[in-house]
N, C-alpha and C. Protein backbone atom coordinates (compact mmCIF):
# COMPACT_ATOMS: atom_id res chain seq x y z
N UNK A 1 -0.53 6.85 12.11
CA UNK A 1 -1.50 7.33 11.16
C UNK A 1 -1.01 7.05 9.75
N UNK A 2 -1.40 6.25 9.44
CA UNK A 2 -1.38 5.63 7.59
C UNK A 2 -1.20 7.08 6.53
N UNK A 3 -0.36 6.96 5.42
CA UNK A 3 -0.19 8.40 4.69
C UNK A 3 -0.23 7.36 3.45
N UNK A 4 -0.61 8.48 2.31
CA UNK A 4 -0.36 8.18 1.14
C UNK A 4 0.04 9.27 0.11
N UNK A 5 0.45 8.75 -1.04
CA UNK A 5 0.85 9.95 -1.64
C UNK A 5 0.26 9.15 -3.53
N UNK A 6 0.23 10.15 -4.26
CA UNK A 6 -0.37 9.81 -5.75
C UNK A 6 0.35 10.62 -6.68
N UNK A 7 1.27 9.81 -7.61
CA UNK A 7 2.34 10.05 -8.57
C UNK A 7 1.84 9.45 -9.89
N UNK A 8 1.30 10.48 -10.60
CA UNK A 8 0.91 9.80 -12.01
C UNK A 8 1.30 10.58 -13.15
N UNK A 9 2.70 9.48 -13.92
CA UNK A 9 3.13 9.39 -15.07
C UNK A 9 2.28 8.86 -16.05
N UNK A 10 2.93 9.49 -17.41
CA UNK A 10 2.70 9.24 -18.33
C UNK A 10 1.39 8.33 -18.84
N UNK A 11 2.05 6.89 -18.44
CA UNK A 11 1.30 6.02 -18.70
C UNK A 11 0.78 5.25 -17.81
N UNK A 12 0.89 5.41 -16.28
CA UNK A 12 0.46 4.89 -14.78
C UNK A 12 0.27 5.73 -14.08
N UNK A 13 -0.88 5.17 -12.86
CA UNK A 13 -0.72 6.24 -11.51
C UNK A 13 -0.45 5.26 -10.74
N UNK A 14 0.83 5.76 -9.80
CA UNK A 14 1.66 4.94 -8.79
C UNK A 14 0.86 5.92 -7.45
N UNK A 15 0.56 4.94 -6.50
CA UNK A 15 0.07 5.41 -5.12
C UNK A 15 0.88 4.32 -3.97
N UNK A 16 1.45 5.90 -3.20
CA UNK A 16 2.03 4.90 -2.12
C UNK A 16 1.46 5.35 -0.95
N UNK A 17 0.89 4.18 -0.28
CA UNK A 17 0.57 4.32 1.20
C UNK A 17 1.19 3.38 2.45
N UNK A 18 1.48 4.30 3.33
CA UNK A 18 2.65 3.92 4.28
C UNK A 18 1.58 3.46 5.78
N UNK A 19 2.43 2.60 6.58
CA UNK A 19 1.34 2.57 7.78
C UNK A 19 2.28 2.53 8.88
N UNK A 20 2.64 3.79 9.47
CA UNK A 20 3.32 3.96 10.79
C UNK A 20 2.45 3.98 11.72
N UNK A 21 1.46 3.54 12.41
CA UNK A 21 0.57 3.54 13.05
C UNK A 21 1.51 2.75 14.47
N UNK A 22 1.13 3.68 15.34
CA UNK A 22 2.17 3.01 17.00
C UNK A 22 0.92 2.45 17.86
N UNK A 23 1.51 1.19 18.11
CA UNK A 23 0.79 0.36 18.84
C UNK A 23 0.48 1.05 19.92
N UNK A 24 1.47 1.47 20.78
CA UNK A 24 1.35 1.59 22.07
C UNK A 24 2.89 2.54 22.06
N UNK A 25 2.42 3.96 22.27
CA UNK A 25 3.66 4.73 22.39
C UNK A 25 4.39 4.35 23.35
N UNK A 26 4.57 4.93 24.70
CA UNK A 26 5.06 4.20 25.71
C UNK A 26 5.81 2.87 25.40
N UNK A 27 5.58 1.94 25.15
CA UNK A 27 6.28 1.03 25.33
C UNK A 27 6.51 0.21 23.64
N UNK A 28 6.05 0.74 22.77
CA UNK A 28 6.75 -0.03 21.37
C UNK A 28 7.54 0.70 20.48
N UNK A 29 8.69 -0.44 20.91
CA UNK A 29 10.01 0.38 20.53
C UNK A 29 10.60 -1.01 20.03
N UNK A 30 10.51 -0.51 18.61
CA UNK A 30 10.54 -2.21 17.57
C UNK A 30 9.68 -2.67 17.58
N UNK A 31 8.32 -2.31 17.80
CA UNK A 31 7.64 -3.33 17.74
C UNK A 31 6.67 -3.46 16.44
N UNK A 32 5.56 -4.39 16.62
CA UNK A 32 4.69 -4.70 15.14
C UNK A 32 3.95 -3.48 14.61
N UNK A 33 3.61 -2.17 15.23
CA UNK A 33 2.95 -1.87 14.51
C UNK A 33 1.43 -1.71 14.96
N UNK A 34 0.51 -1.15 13.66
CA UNK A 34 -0.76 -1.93 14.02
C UNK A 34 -1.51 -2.45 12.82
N UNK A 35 -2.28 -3.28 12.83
CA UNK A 35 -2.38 -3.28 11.11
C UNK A 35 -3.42 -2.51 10.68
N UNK A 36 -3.29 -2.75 9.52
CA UNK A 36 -4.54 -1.35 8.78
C UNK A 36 -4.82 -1.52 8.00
N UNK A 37 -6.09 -1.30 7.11
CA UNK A 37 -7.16 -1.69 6.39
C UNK A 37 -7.09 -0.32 5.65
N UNK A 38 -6.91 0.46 4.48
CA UNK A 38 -6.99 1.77 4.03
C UNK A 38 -7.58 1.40 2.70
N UNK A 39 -8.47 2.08 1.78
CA UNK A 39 -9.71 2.11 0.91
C UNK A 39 -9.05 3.49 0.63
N UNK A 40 -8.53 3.26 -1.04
CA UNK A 40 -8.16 4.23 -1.67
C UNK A 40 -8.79 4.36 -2.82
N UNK A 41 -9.47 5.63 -2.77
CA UNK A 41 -10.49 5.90 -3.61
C UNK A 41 -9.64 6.78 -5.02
N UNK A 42 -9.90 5.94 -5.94
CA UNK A 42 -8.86 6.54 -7.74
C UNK A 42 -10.04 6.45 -8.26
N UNK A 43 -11.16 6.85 -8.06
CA UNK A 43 -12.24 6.94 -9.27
C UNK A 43 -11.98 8.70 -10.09
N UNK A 44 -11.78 9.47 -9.12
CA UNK A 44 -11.24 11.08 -10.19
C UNK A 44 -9.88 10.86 -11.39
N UNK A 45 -9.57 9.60 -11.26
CA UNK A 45 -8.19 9.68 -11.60
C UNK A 45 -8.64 8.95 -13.14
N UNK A 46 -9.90 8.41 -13.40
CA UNK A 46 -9.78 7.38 -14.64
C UNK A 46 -10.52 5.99 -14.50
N UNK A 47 -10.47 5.48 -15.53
CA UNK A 47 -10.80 3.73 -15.54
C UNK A 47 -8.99 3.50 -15.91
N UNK A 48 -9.04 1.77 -15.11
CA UNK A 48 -7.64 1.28 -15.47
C UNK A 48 -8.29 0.35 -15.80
N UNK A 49 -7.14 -0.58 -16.24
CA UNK A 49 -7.34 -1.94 -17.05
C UNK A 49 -6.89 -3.20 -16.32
N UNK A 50 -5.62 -2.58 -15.28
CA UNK A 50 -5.11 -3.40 -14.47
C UNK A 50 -4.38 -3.00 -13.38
N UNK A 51 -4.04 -3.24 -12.39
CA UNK A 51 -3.33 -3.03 -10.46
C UNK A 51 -2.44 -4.03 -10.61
N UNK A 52 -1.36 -3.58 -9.57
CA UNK A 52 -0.20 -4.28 -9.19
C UNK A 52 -0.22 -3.93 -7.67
N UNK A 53 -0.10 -4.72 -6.68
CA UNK A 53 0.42 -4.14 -5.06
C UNK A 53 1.43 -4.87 -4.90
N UNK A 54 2.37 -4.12 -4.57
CA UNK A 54 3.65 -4.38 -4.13
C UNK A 54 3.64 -4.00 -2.17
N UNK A 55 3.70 -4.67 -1.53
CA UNK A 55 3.76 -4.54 -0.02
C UNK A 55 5.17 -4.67 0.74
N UNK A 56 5.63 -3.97 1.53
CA UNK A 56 6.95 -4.49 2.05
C UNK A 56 6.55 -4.58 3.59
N UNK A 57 6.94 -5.48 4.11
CA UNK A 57 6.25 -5.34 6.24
C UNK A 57 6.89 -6.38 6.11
N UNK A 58 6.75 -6.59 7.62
CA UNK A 58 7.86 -7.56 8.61
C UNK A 58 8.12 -9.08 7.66
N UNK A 59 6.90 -8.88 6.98
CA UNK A 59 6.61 -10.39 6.31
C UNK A 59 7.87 -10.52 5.00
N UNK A 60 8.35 -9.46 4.54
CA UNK A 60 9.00 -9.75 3.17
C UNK A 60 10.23 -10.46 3.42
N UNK A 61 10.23 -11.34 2.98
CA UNK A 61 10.82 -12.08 2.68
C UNK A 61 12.65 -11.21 2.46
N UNK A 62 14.09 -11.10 3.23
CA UNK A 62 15.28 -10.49 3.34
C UNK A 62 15.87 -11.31 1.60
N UNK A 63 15.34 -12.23 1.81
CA UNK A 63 16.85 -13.28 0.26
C UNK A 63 16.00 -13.06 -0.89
N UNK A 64 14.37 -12.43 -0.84
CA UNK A 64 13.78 -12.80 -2.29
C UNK A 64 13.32 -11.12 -2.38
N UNK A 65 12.88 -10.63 -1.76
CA UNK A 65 12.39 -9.38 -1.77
C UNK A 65 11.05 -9.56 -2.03
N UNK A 66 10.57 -8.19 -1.63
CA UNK A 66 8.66 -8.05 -1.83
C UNK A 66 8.35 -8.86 -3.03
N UNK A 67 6.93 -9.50 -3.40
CA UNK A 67 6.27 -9.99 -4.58
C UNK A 67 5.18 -9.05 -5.16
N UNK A 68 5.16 -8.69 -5.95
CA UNK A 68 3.87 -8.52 -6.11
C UNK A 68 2.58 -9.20 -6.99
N UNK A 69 1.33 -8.92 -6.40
CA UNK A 69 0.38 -9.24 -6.62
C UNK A 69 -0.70 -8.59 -7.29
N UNK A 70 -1.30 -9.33 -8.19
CA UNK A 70 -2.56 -8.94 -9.05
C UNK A 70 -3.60 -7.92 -8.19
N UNK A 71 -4.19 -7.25 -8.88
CA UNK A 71 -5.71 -6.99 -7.96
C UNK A 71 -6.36 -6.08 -9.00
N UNK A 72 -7.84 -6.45 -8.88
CA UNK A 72 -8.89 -6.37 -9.68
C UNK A 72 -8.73 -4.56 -9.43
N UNK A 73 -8.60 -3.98 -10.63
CA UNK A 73 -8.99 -2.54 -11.09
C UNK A 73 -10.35 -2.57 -10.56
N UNK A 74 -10.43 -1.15 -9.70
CA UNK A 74 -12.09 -0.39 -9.43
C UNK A 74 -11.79 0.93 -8.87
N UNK A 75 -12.90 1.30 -8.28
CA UNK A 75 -13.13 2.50 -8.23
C UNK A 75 -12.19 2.91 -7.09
N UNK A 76 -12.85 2.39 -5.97
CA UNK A 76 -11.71 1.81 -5.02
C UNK A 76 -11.45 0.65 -4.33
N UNK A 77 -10.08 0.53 -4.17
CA UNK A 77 -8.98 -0.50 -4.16
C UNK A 77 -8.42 -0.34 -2.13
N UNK A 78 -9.01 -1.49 -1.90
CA UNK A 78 -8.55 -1.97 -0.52
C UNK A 78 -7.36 -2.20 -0.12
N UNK A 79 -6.12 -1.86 0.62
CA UNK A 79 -4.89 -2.05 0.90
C UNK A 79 -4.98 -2.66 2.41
N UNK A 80 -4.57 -3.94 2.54
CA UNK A 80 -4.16 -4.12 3.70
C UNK A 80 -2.76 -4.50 4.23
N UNK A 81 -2.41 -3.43 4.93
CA UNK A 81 -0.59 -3.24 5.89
C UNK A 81 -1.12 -4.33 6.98
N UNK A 82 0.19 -4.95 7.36
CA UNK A 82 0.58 -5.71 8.19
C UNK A 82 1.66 -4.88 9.39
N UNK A 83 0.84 -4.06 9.96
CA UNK A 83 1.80 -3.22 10.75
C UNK A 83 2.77 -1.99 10.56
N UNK A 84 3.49 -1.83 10.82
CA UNK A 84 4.52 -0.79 10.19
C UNK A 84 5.08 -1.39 8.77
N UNK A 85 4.75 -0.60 7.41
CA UNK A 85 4.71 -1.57 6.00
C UNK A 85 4.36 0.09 4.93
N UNK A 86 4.54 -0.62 3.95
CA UNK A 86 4.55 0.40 2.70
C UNK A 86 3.82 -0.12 1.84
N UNK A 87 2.92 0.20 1.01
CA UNK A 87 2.45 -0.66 -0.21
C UNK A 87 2.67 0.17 -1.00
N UNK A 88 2.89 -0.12 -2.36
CA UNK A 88 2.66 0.78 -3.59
C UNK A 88 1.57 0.15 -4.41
N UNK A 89 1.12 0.83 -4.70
CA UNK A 89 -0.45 0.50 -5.98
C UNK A 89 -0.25 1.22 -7.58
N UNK A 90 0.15 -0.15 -7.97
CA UNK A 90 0.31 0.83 -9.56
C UNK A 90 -0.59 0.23 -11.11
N UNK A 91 -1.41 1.48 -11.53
CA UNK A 91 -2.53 1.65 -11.89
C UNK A 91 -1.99 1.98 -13.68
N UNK A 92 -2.64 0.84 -14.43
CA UNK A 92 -2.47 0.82 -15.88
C UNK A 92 -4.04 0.86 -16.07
N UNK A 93 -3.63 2.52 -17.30
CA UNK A 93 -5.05 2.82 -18.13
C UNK A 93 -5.61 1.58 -19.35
């Protein structure tokens, strides 16, 4: 079950949503995960000007570390996890 949490400083609101979601209890042990699609709704929170997602899952890269990526400010903001993964979403007024 996907969690999130909403930390807003000063001059940003940082949102982190996590996706532990178990494939298959019984038998995944190490395994992928499941992936997940989560719609995080920051319209009580303000207008921003600009988003950052930072993602970490099986995919990141060990020698360069996570990248992050652009994404269009709105009301709400689509996150998609790649299995067991973390994103952070950070939100400039």
């Amino acid at each position: 079950m996907p969690r999130h949490e909403i930390l807003k400083t000063g001059y940003c609101v940082v949102v982190m949503v996590a996706n532990h979601a178990v494939n298959s209890p019984a038998t995944d042990n190490n395994g992928p995960g499941v992936p997940f699609n989560m719609t995080v709704d920051v319209s009580a929170l303000g207008s921003f000007s600009s988003a950052r997602l930072l993602v970490i899952d099986r995919d990141t890269s060990a020698a360069n570390g996570p990248a992050q990526t652009t994404v269009t400010p709105a009301a709400k903001i689509t996150i998609d996890l790649n299995g067991y993964s973390v994103g952070i979403l950070t939100l400039r007024p």
